[in-house]
Protein backbone atom coordinates (compact mmCIF):
# COMPACT_ATOMS: atom_id res chain seq x y z
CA UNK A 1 10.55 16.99 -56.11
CA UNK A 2 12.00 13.42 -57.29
CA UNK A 3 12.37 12.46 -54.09
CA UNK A 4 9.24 13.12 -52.56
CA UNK A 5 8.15 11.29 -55.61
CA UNK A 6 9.93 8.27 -55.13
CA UNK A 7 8.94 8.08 -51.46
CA UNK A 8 5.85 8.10 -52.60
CA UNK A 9 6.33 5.25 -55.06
CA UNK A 10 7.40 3.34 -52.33
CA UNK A 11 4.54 3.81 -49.80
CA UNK A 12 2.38 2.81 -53.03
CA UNK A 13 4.33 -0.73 -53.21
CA UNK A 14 3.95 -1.05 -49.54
CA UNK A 15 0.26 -0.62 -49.33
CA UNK A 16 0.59 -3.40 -51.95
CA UNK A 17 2.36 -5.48 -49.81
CA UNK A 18 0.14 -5.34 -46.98
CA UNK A 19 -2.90 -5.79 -49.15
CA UNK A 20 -1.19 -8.92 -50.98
CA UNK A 21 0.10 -10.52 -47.39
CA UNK A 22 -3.67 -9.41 -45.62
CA UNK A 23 -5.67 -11.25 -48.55
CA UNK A 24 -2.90 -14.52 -48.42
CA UNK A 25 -3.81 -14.40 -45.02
CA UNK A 26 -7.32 -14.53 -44.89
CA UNK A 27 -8.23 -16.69 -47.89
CA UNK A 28 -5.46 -19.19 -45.68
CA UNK A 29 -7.99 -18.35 -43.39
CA UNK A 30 -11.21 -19.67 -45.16
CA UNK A 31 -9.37 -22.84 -46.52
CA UNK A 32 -8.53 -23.22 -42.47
CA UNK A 33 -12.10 -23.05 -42.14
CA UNK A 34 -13.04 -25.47 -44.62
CA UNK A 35 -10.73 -28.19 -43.38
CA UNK A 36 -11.51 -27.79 -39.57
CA UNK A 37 -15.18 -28.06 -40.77
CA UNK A 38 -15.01 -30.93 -42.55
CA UNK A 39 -12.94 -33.04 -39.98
CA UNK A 40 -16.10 -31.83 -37.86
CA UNK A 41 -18.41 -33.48 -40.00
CA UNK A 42 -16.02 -36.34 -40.20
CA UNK A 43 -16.42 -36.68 -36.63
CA UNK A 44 -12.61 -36.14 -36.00
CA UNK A 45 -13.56 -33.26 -33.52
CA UNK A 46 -16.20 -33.08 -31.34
CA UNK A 47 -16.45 -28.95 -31.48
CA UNK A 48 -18.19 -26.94 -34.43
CA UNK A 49 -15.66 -24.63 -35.83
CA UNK A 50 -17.32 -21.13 -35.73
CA UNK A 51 -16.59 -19.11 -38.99
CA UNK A 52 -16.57 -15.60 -37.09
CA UNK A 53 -13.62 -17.70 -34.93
CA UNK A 54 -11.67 -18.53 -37.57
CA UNK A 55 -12.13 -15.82 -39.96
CA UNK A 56 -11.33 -13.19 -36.93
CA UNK A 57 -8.08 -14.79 -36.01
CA UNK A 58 -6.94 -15.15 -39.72
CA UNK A 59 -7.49 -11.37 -39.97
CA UNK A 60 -5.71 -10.38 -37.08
CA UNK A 61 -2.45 -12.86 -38.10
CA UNK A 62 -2.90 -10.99 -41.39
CA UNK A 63 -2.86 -7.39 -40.29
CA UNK A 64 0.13 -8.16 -38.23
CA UNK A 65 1.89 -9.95 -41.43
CA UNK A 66 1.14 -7.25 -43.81
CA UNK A 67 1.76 -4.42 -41.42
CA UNK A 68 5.19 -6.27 -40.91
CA UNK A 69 6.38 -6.65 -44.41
CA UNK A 70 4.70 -3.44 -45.71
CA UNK A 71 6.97 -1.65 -42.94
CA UNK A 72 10.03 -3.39 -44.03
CA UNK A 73 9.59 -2.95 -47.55
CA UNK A 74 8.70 0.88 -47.13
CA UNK A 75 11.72 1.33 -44.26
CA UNK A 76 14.13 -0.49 -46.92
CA UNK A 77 12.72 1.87 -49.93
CA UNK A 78 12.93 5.21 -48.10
CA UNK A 79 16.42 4.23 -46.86
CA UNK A 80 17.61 4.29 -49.86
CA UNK A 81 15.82 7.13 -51.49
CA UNK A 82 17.52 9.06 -48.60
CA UNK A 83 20.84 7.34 -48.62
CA UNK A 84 20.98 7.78 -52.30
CA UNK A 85 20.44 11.63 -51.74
CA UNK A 86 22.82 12.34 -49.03
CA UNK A 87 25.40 10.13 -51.11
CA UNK A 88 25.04 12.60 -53.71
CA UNK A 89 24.96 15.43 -52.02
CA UNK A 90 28.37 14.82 -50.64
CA UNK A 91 29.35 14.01 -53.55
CA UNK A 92 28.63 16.85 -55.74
CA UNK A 93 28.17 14.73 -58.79
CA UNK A 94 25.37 14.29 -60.69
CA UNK A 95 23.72 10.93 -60.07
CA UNK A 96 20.48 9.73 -61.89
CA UNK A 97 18.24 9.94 -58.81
């Protein structure tokens, strides 16, 4: 019962993670926007930066990012919720997880 709590814990932090590293991503994103629109009106481009454009591609580099690091973070955590059981178990001793 612990354990499947713990596992649990940990897919909680990693949905964190991927919601922190998806909303770095796309407010990078808007700034992006903001900066290639204003060298527009600058005249330092000659193409209109379309918001859809921009925003779309900051999404996609943050689902990839967050889906990344979530499945690191979740991968490490359950690793050693599991290695921390079978230690244990061959053990026999009492451990605190």
């Amino acid at each position: 019962m612990r354990k499947r709590v713990l596992l649990l814990l940990w897919l909680f932090v990693g949905a964190a993670v991927w919601l922190g590293f998806f909303d770095l991503y796309v407010s990078r994103g808007a700034r992006e926007y903001g900066q290639v629109h204003a060298e527009y009106e600058l005249h330092m481009t000659s193409t209109e930066p379309l918001m859809e454009v921009v925003m779309a591609r900051a999404k996609h580099d943050g689902l990839v990012a967050g889906s990344i690091w979530a499945g690191v973070v979740v991968a490490c955590g359950w690793l050693t919720v599991w290695s921390k059981g079978s230690a244990r178990a061959r053990s026999g001793a009492r451990g605190s997880l």
